[in-house]
Protein backbone atom coordinates (compact mmCIF):
# COMPACT_ATOMS: atom_id res chain seq x y z
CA UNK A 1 0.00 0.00 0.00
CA UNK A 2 1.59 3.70 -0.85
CA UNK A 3 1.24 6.35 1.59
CA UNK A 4 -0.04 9.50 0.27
CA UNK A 5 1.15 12.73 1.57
CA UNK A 6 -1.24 15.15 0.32
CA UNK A 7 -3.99 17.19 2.17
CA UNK A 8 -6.02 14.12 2.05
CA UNK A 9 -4.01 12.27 4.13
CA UNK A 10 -4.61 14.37 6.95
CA UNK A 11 -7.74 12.84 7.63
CA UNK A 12 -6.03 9.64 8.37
CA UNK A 13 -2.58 10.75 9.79
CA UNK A 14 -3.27 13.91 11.25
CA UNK A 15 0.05 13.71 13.47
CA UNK A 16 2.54 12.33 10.65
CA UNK A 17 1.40 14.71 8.58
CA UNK A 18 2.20 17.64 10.69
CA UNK A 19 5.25 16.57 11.43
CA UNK A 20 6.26 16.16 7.63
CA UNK A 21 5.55 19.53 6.98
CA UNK A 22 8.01 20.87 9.28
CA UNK A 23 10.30 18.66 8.06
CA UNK A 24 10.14 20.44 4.52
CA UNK A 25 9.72 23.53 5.59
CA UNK A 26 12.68 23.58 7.74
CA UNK A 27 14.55 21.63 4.82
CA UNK A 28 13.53 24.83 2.15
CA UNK A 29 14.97 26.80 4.21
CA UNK A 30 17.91 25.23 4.68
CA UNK A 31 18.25 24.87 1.12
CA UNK A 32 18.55 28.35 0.60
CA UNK A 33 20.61 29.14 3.64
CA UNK A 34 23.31 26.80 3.19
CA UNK A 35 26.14 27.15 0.35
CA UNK A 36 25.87 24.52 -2.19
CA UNK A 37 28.43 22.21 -3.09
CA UNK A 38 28.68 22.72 -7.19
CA UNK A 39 29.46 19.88 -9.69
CA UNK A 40 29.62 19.97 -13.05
CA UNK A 41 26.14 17.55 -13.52
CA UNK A 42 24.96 20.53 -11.63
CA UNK A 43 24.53 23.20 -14.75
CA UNK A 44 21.25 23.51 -14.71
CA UNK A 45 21.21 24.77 -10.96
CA UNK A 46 20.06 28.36 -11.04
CA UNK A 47 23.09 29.20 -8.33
CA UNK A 48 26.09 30.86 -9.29
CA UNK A 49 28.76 29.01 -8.14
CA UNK A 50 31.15 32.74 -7.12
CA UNK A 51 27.65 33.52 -5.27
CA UNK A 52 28.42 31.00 -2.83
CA UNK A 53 32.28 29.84 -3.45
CA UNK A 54 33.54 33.05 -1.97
CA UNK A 55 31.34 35.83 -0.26
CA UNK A 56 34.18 37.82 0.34
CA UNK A 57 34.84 38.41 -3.60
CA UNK A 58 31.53 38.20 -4.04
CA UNK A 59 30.50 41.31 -1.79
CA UNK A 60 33.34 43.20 -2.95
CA UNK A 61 32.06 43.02 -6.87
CA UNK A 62 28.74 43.74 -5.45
CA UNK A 63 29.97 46.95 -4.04
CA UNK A 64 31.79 47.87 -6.83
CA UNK A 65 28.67 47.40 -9.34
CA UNK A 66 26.74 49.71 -6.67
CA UNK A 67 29.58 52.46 -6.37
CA UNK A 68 29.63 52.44 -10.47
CA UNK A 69 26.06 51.87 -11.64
CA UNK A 70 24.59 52.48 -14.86
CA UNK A 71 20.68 54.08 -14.01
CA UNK A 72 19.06 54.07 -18.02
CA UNK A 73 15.61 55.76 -18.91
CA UNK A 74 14.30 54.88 -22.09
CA UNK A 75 11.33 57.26 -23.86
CA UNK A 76 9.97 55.72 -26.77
CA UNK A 77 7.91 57.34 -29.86
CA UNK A 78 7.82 61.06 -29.04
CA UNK A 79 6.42 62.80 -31.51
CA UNK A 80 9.10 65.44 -32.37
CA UNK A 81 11.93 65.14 -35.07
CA UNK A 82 15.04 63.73 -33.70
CA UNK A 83 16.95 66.71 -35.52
CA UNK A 84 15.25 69.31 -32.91
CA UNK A 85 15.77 66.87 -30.13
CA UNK A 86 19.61 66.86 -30.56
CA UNK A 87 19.95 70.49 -30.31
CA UNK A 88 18.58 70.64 -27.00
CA UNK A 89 20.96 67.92 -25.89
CA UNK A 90 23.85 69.33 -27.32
CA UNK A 91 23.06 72.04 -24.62
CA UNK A 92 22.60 70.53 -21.77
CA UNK A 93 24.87 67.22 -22.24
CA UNK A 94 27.89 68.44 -20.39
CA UNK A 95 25.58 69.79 -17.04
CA UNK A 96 25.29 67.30 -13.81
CA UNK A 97 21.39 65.82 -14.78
CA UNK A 98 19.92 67.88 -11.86
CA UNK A 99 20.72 71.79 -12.82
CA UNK A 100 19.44 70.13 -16.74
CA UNK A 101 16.00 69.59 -15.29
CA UNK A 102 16.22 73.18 -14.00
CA UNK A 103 17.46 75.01 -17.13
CA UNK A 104 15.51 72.55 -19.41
CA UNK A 105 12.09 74.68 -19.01
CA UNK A 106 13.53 77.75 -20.36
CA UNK A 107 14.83 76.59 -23.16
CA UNK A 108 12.05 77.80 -25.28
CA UNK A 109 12.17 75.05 -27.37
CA UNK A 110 9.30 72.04 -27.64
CA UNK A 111 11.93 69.50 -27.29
CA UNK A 112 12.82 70.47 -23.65
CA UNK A 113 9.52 69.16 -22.60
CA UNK A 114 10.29 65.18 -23.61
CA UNK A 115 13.71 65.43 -22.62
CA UNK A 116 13.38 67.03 -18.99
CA UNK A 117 10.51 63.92 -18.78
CA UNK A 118 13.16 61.28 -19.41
CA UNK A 119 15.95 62.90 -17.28
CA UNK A 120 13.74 62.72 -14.11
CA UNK A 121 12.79 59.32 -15.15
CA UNK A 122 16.63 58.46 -15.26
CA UNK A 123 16.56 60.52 -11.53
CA UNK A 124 14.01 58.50 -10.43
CA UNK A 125 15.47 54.94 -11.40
CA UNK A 126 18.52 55.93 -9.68
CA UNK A 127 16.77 57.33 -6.15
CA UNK A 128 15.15 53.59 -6.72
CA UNK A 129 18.93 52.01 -6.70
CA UNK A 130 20.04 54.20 -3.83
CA UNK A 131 22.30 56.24 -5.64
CA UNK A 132 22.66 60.08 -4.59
CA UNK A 133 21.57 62.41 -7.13
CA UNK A 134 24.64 65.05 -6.83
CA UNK A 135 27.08 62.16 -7.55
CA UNK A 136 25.40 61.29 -10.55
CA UNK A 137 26.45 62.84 -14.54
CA UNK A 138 25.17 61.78 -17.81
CA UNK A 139 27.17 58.80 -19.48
CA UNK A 140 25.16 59.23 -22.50
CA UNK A 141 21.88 60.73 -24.20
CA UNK A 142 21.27 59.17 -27.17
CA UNK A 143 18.18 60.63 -29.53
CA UNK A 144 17.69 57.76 -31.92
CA UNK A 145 15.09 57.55 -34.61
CA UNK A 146 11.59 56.04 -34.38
CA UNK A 147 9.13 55.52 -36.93
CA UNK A 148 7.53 58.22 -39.48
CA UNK A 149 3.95 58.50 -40.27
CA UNK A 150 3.61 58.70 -43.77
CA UNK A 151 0.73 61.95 -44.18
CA UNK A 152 0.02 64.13 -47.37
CA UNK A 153 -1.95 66.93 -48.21
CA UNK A 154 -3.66 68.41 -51.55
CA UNK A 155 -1.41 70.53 -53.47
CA UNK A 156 -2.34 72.50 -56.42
CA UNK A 157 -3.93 70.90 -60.03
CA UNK A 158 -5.27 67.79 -57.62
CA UNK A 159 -1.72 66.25 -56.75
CA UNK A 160 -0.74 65.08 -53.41
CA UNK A 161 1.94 66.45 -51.77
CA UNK A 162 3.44 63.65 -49.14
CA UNK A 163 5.33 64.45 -46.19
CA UNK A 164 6.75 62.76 -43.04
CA UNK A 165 5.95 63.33 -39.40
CA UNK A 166 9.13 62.24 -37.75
CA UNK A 167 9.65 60.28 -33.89
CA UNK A 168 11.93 59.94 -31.64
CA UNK A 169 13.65 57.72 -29.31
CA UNK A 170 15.55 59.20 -25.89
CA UNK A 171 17.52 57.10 -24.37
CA UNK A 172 19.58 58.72 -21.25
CA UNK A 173 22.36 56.99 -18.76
CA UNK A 174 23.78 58.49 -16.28
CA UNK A 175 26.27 56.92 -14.02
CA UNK A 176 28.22 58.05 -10.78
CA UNK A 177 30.82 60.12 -10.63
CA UNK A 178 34.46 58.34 -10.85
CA UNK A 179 37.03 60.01 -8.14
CA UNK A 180 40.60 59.99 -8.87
CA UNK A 181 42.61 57.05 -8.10
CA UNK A 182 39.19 54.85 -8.64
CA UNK A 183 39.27 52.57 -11.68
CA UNK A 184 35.83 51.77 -13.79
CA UNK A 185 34.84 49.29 -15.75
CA UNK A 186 38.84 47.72 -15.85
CA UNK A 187 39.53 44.43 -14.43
CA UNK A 188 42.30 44.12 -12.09
């Protein structure tokens, strides 16, 4: 006869079953606790084996990934030509991200309004990773182009007379600041 151990079989082994359940609850979280041992049959394993092998290297990368982190916002179809989108950049690409926001508004362009969106998106990722916003600069802002709708309008002697209206794609990453003597993205 095969013993189930199900929620059924609590009608009929009220105690065992109680006792079972500890047993695998206290074995989960074991398995999660306790460093694993890693083979090579073991691939499929979702650990890492430098996760467990040595915390002390492993901490130390972690740390260095938080004291250099990318933060990326992405804004996708905005409905402006990417030609007027890169001359606002060009002005405020070399400024720390937080005097941009306050100089983007009077601009007195229309392309400061998608931009300053996506920079305090960027701000806002990297509040979310911890990261403080006066040791943060822009790595990048890249204006990329998105599709065109394809629109027309009647011209004289019944022709049509096509034209484009252009998107955009802004894609900003800022990063923290690197301080002298401090080595980024260089494996030593």
């Amino acid at each position: 006869m095969r013993l189930k151990l199900g929620p059924e079989a609590v009608k009929f082994h009220p105690i065992l079953w109680a006792n079972i359940s500890k047993f695998i609850m206290v074995g989960r979280l074991l398995m999660f606790l306790l460093p694993k041992t890693w083979s090579a049959t073991a691939s499929a394993s979702l650990r890492q084996p430098e996760l467990f092998g040595d915390t002390g290297k492993w901490l130390k990368e972690f740390w260095r990934k938080l004291k250099f982190m990318d933060i990326i916002a992405i804004q996708k179809y905005v409905r402006i030509s990417p030609q007027k989108l890169r001359v606002v950049v060009d002005m405020i690409k070399d400024l720390p991200p937080t005097d941009a926001v306050e100089k983007l508004p009077f601009v007195g362009k229309k392309a400061a309004l998608p931009l300053t969106k996506a920079i305090k998106s960027a701000l806002a990722n990297a509040q979310v990773k911890g990261a403080k916003r006066e040791e943060l600069v822009f790595k990048e802002i890249q204006i990329n182009e998105g599709p065109r709708l394809k629109r027309g309008m009647a011209g004289p002697r019944g022709k049509w007379k096509p034209y484009q209206k252009k998107m955009s794609h802004i894609r900003v990453i800022l990063t923290t600041k690197v301080k002298k003597g401090e080595k980024h993205g260089t494996k030593s």
